[in-house]
C-alpha atoms as a PDB file:
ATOM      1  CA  UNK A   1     -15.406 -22.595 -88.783  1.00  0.00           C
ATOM      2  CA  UNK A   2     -14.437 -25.958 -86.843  1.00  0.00           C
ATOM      3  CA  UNK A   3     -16.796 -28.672 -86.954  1.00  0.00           C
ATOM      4  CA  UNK A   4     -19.438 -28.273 -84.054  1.00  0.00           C
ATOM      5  CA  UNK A   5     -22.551 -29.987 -82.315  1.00  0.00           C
ATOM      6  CA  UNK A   6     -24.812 -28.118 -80.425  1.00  0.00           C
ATOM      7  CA  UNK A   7     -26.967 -29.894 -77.214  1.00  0.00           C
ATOM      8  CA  UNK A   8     -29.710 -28.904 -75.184  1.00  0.00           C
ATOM      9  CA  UNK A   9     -29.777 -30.487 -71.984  1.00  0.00           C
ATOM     10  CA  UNK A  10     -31.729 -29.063 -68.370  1.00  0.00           C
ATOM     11  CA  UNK A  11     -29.571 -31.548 -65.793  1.00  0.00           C
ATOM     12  CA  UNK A  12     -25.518 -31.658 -65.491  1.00  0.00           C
ATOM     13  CA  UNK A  13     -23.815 -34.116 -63.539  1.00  0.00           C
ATOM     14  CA  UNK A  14     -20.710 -32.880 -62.922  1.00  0.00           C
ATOM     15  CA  UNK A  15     -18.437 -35.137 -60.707  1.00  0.00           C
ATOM     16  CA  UNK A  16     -14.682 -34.060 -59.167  1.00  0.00           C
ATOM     17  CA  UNK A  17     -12.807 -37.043 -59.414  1.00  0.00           C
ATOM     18  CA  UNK A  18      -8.796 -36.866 -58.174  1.00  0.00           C
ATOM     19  CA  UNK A  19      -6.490 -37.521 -61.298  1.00  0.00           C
ATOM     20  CA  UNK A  20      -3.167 -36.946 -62.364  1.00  0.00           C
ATOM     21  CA  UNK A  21      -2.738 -36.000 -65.798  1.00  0.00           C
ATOM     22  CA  UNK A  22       0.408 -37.433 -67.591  1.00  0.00           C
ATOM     23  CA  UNK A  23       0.364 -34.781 -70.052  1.00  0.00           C
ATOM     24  CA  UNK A  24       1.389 -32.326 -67.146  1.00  0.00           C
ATOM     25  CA  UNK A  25       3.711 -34.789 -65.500  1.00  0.00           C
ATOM     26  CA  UNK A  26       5.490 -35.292 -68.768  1.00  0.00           C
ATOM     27  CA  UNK A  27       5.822 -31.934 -69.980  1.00  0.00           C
ATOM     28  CA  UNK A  28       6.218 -29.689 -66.643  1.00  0.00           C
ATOM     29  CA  UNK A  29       9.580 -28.052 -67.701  1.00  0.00           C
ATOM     30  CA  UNK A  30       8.387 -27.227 -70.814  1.00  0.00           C
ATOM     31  CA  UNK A  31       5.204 -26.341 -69.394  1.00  0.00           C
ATOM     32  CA  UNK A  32       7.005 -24.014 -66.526  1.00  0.00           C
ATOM     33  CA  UNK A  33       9.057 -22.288 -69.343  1.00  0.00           C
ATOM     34  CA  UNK A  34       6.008 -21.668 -71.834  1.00  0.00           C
ATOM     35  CA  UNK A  35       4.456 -19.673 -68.601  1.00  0.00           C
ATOM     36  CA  UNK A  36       7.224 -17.657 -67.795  1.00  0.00           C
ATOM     37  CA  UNK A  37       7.435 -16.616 -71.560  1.00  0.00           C
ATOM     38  CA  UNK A  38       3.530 -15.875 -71.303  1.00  0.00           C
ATOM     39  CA  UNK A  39       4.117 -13.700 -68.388  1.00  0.00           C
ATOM     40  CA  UNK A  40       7.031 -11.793 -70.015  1.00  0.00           C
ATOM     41  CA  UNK A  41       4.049 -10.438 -72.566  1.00  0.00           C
ATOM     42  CA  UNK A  42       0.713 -10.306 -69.578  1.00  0.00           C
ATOM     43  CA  UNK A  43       2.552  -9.605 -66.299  1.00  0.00           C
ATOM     44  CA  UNK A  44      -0.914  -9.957 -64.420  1.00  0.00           C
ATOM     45  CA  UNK A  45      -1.268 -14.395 -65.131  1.00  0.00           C
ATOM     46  CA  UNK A  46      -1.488 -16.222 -62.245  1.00  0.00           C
ATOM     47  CA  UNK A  47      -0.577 -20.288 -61.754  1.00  0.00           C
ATOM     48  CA  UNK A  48      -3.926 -20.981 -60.108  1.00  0.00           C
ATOM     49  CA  UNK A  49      -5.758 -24.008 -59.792  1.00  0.00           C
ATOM     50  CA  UNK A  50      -8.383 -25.053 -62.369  1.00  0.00           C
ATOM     51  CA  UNK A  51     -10.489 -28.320 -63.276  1.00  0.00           C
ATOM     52  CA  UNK A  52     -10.414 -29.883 -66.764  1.00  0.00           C
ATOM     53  CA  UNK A  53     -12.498 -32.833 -67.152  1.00  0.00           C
ATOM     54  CA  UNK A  54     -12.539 -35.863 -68.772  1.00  0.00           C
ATOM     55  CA  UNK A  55     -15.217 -38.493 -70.728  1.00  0.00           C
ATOM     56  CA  UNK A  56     -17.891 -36.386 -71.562  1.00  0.00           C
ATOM     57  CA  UNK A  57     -21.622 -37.847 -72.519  1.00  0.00           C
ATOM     58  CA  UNK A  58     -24.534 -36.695 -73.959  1.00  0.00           C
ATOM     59  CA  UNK A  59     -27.377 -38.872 -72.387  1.00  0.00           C
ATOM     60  CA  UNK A  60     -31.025 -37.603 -72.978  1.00  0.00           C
ATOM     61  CA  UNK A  61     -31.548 -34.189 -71.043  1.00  0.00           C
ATOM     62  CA  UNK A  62     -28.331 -34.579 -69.486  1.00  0.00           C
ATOM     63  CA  UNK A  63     -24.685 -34.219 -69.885  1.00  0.00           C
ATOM     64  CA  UNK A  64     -21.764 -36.059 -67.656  1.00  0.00           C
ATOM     65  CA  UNK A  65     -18.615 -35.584 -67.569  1.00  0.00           C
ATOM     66  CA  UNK A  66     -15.634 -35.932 -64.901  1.00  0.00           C
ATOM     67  CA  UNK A  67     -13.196 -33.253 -63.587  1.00  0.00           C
ATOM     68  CA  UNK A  68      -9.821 -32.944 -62.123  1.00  0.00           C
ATOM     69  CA  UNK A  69      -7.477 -30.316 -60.982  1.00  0.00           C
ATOM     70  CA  UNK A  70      -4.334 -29.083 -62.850  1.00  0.00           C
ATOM     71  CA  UNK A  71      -2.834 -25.552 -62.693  1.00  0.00           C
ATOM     72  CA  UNK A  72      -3.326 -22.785 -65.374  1.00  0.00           C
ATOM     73  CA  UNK A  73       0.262 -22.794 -66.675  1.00  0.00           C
ATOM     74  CA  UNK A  74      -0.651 -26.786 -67.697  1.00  0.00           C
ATOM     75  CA  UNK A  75      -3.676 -25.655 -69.207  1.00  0.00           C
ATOM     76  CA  UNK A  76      -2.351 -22.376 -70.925  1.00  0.00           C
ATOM     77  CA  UNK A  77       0.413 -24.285 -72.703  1.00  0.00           C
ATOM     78  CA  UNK A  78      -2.062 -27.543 -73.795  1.00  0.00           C
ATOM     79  CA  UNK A  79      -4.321 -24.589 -75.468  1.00  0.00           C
ATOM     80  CA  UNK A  80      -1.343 -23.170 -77.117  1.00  0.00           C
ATOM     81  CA  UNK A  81       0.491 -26.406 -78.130  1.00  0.00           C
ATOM     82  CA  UNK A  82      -3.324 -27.352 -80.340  1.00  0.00           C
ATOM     83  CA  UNK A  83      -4.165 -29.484 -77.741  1.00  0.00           C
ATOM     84  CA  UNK A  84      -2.157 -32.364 -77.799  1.00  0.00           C
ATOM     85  CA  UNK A  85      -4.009 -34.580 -75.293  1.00  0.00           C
ATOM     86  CA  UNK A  86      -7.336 -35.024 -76.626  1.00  0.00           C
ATOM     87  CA  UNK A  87      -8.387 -37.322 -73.738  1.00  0.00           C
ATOM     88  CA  UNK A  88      -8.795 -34.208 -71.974  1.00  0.00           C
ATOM     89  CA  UNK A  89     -11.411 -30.818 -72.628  1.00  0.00           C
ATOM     90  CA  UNK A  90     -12.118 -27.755 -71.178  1.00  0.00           C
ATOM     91  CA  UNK A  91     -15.802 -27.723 -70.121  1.00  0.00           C
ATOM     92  CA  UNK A  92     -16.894 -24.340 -68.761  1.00  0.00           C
ATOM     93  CA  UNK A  93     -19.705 -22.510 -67.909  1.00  0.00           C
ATOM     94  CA  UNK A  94     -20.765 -19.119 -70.037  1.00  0.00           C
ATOM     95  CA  UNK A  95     -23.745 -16.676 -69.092  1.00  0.00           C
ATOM     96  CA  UNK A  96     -25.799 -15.490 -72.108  1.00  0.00           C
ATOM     97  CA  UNK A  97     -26.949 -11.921 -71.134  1.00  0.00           C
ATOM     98  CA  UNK A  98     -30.073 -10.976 -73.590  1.00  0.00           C
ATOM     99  CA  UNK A  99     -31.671  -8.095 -73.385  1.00  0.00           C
ATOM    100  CA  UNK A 100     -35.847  -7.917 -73.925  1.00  0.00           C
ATOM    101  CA  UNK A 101     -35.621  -6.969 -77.238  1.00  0.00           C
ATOM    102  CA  UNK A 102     -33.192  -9.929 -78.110  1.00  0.00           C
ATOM    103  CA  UNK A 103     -30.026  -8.184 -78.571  1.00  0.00           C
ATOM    104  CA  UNK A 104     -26.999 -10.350 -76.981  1.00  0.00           C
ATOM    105  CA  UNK A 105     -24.277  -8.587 -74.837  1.00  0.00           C
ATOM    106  CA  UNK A 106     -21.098  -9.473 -74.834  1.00  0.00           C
ATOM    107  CA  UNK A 107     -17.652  -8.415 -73.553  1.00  0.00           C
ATOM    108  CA  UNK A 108     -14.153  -8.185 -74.984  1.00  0.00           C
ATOM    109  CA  UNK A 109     -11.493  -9.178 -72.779  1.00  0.00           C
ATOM    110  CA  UNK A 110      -8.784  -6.638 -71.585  1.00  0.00           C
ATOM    111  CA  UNK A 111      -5.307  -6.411 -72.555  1.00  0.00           C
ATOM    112  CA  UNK A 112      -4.258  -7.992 -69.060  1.00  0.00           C
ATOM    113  CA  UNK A 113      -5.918 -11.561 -70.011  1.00  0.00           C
ATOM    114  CA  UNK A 114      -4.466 -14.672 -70.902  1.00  0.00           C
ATOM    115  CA  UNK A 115      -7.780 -14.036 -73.885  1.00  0.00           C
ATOM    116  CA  UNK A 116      -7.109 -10.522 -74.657  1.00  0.00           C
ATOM    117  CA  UNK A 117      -9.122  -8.977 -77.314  1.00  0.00           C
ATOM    118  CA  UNK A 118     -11.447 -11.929 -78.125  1.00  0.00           C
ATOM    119  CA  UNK A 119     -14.925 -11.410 -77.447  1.00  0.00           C
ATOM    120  CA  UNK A 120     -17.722 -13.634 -75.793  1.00  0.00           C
ATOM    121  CA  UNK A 121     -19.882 -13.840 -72.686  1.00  0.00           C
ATOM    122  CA  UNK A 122     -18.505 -13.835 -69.462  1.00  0.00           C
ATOM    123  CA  UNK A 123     -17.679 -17.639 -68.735  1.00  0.00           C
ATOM    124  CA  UNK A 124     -14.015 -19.300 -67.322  1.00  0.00           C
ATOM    125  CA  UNK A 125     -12.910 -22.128 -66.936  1.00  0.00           C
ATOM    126  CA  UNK A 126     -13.918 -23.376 -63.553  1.00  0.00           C
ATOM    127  CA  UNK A 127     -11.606 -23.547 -60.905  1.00  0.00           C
ATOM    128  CA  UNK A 128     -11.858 -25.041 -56.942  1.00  0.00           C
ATOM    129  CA  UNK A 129     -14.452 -22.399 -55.627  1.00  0.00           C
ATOM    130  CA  UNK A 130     -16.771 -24.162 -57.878  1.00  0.00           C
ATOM    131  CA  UNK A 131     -16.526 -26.869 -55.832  1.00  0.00           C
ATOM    132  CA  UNK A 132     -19.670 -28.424 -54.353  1.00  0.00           C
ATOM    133  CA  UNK A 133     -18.107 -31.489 -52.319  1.00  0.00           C
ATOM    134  CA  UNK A 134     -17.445 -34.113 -54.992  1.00  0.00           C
ATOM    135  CA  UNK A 135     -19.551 -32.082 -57.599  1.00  0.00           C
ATOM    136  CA  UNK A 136     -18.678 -28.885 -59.971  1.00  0.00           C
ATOM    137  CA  UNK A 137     -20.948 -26.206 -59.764  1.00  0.00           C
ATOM    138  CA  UNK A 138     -21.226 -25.082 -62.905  1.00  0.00           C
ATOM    139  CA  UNK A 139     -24.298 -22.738 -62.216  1.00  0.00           C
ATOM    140  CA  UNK A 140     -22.707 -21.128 -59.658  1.00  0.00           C
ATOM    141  CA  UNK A 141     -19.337 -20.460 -61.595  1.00  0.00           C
ATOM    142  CA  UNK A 142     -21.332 -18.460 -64.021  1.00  0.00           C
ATOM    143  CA  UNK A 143     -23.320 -16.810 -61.336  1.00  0.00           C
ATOM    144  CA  UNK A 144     -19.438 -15.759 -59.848  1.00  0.00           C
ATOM    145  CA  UNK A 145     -18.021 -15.089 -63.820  1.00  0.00           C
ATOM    146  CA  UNK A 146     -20.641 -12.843 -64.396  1.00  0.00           C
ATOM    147  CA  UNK A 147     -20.635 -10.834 -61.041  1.00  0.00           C
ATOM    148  CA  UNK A 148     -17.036 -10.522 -61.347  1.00  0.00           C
ATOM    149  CA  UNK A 149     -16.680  -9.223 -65.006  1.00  0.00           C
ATOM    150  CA  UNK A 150     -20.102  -6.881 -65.353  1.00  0.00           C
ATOM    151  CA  UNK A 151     -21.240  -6.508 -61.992  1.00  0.00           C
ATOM    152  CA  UNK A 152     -24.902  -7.926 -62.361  1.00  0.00           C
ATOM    153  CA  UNK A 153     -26.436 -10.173 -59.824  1.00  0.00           C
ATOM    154  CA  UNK A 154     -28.894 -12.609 -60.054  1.00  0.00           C
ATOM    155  CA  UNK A 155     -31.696  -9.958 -59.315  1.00  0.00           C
ATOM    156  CA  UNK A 156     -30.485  -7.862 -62.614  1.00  0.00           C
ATOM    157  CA  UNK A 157     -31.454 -11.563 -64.787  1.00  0.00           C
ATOM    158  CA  UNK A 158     -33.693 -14.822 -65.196  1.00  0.00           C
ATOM    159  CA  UNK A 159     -31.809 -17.785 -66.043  1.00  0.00           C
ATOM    160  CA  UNK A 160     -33.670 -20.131 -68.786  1.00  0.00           C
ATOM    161  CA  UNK A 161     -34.163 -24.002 -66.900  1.00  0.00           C
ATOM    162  CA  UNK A 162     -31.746 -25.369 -69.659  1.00  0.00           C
ATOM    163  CA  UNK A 163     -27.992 -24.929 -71.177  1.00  0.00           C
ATOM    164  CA  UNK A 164     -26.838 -25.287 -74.634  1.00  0.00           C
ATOM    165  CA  UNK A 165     -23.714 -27.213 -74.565  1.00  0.00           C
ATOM    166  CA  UNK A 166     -21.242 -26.238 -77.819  1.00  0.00           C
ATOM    167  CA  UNK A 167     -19.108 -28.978 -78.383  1.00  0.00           C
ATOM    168  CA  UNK A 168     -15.935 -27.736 -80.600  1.00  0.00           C
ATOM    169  CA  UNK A 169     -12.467 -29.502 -80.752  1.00  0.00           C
ATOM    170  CA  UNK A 170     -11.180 -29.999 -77.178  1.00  0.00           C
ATOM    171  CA  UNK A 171     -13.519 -27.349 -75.659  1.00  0.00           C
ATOM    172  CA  UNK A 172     -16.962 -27.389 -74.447  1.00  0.00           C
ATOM    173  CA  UNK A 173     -19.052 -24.351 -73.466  1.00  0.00           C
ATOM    174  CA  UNK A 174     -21.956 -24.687 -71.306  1.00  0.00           C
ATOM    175  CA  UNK A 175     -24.287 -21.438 -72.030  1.00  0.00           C
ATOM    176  CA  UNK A 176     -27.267 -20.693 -70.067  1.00  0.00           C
ATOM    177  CA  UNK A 177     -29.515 -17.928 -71.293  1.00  0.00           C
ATOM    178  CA  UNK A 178     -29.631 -15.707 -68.774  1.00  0.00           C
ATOM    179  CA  UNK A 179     -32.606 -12.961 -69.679  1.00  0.00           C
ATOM    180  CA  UNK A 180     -32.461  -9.633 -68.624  1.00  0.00           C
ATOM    181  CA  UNK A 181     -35.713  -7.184 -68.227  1.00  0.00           C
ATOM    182  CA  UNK A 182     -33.790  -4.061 -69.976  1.00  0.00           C
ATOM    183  CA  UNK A 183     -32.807  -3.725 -73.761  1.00  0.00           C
ATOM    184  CA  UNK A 184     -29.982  -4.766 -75.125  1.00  0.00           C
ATOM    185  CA  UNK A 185     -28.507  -0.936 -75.042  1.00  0.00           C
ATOM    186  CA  UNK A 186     -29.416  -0.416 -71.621  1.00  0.00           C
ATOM    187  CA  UNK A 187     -27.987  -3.746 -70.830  1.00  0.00           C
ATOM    188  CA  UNK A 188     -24.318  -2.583 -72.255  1.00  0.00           C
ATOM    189  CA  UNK A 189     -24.637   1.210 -70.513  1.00  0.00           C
ATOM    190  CA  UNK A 190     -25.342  -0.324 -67.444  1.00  0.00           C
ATOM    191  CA  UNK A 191     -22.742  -2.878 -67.466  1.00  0.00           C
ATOM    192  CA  UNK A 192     -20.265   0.183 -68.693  1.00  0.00           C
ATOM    193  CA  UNK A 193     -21.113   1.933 -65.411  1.00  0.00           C
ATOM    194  CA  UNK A 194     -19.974  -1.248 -63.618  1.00  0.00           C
ATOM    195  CA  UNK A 195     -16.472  -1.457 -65.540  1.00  0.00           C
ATOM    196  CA  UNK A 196     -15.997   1.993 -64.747  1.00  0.00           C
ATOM    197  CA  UNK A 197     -15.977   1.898 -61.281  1.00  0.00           C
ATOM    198  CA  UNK A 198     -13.926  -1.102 -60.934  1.00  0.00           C
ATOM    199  CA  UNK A 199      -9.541  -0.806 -60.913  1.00  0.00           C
ATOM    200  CA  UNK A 200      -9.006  -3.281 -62.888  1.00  0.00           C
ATOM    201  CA  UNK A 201     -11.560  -4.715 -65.118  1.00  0.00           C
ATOM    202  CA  UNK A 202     -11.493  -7.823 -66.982  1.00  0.00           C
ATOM    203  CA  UNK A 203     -13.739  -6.200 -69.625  1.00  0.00           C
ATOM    204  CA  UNK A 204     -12.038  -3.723 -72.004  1.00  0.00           C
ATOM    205  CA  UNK A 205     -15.789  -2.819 -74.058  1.00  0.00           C
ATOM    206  CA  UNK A 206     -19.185  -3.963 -74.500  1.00  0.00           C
ATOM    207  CA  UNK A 207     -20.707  -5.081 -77.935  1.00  0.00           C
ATOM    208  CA  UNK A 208     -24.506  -5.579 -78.387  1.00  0.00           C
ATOM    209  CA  UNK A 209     -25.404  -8.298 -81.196  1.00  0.00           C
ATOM    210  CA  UNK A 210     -28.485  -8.498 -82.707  1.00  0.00           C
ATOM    211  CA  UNK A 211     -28.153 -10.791 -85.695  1.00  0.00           C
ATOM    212  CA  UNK A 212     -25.899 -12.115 -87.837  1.00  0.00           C
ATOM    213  CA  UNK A 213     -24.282  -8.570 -89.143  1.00  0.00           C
ATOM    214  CA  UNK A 214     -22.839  -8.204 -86.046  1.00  0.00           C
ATOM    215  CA  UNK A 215     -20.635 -11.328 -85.699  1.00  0.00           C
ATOM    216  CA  UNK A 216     -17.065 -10.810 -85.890  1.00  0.00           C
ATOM    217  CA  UNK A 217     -13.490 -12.634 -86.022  1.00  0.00           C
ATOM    218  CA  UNK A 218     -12.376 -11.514 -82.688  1.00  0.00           C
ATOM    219  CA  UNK A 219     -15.306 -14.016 -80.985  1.00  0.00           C
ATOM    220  CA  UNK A 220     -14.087 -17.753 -80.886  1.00  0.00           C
ATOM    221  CA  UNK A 221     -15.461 -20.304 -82.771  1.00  0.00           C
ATOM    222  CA  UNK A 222     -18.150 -21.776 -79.926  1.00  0.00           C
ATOM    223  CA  UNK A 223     -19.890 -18.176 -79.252  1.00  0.00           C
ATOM    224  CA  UNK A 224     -20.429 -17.967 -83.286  1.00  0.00           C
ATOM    225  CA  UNK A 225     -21.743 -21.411 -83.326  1.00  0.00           C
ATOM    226  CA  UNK A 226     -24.403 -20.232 -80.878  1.00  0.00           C
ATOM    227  CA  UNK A 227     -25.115 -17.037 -82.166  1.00  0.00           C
ATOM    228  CA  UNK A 228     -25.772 -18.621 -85.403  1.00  0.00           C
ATOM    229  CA  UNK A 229     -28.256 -21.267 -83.796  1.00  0.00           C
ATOM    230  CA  UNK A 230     -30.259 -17.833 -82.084  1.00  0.00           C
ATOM    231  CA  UNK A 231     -30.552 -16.156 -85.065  1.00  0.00           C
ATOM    232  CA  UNK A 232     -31.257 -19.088 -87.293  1.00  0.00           C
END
């Protein structure tokens, strides 16, 4: 596994700060042509907007960072390339569904993503709904993540007053606990239901982990880092 640090913080300060980023500039036929490849393979990608962020800091209980808007082809290709820019990271927002007896839920993603087959909580990368005025909502992107790819409110959880912030490479995930009153089981058949019922869901099945036995390859590097700090 990649090198990784782990922080617990309660307070983000999150600031949207209008930037241009020179990797995009640079690169945007190359950029435009790695898409349209992309899409040749997963018809359903979209060139939305989305907010990467810059200078992030660890200070006490809280962690800082700035964000600006690009579009997802920019993004998709500076994840494929390896990241060339590392002045740059993707800080998003993941909900941490645990059941009462402990057990973790997670999802893997349908064939239809740009993340197709791996395997972690529902999170994304934030994008301009999460938009608060000049502040990114991060709280409210997983609130809207989670909705969108289980189906579960608020009322169906209790989120934990702090996030654990994964720090690996060019990505950071902000995870908040979010604690649910049924088991682990229950948790999945429930969320099942939900992914029936929907056309096209971004969830193709639902795992339950319960300790280290259950990890496997197909979840990225940041949801095994955390995982392993759970069970530790």
């Amino acid at each position: 596994m990649a090198a990784f640090e782990i922080h617990r913080v309660t307070r983000l300060d999150l600031a949207f700060t209008p930037w241009r980023w020179p990797f995009a500039d640079a690169r945007r036929q190359e950029i435009d042509a790695h898409f349209e490849t992309c899409r040749i393979k997963t018809p359903q990608l979209w060139n939305g907007k989305i907010l990467l962020a810059r200078n992030p800091v660890f200070a006490g209980d809280c962690f800082r960072a700035q964000y600006f808007e690009t579009d997802f082809a920019s993004f998709l290709a500076w994840r494929d390339w390896g990241f060339p820019d590392a002045t740059v990271f993707n800080g998003f927002g993941a909900g941490a569904l645990r059941g009462c007896d402990g057990a973790f839920v997670l999802g893997e993603m349908a064939a239809h993503t740009a993340n197709a087959g791996k395997i972690y909580f529902p999170a994304g990368t934030p994008d301009l709904n999460d938009l608060k005025g000049d502040t990114v909502d991060i709280d409210g992107s997983v609130t809207r993540e989670v909705e969108e790819e289980t189906g579960l409110t608020p009322s169906h959880y209790r989120a934990v007053s702090y996030w654990e912030c994964i720090v690996v490479g060019r990505l950071i995930a902000l995870i908040r606990i979010l604690d649910s009153e049924l088991t682990g089981d229950m948790l999945r058949y429930r969320i099942e239901v939900s992914l029936a019922r929907q056309e096209l869901p971004e969830l193709a099945a639902m795992y339950v982990v319960r300790d280290r036995r259950d990890l496997n390859a197909a979840m990225p590097n940041y949801m095994t880092a955390f995982l392993e700090a759970q069970f530790a």
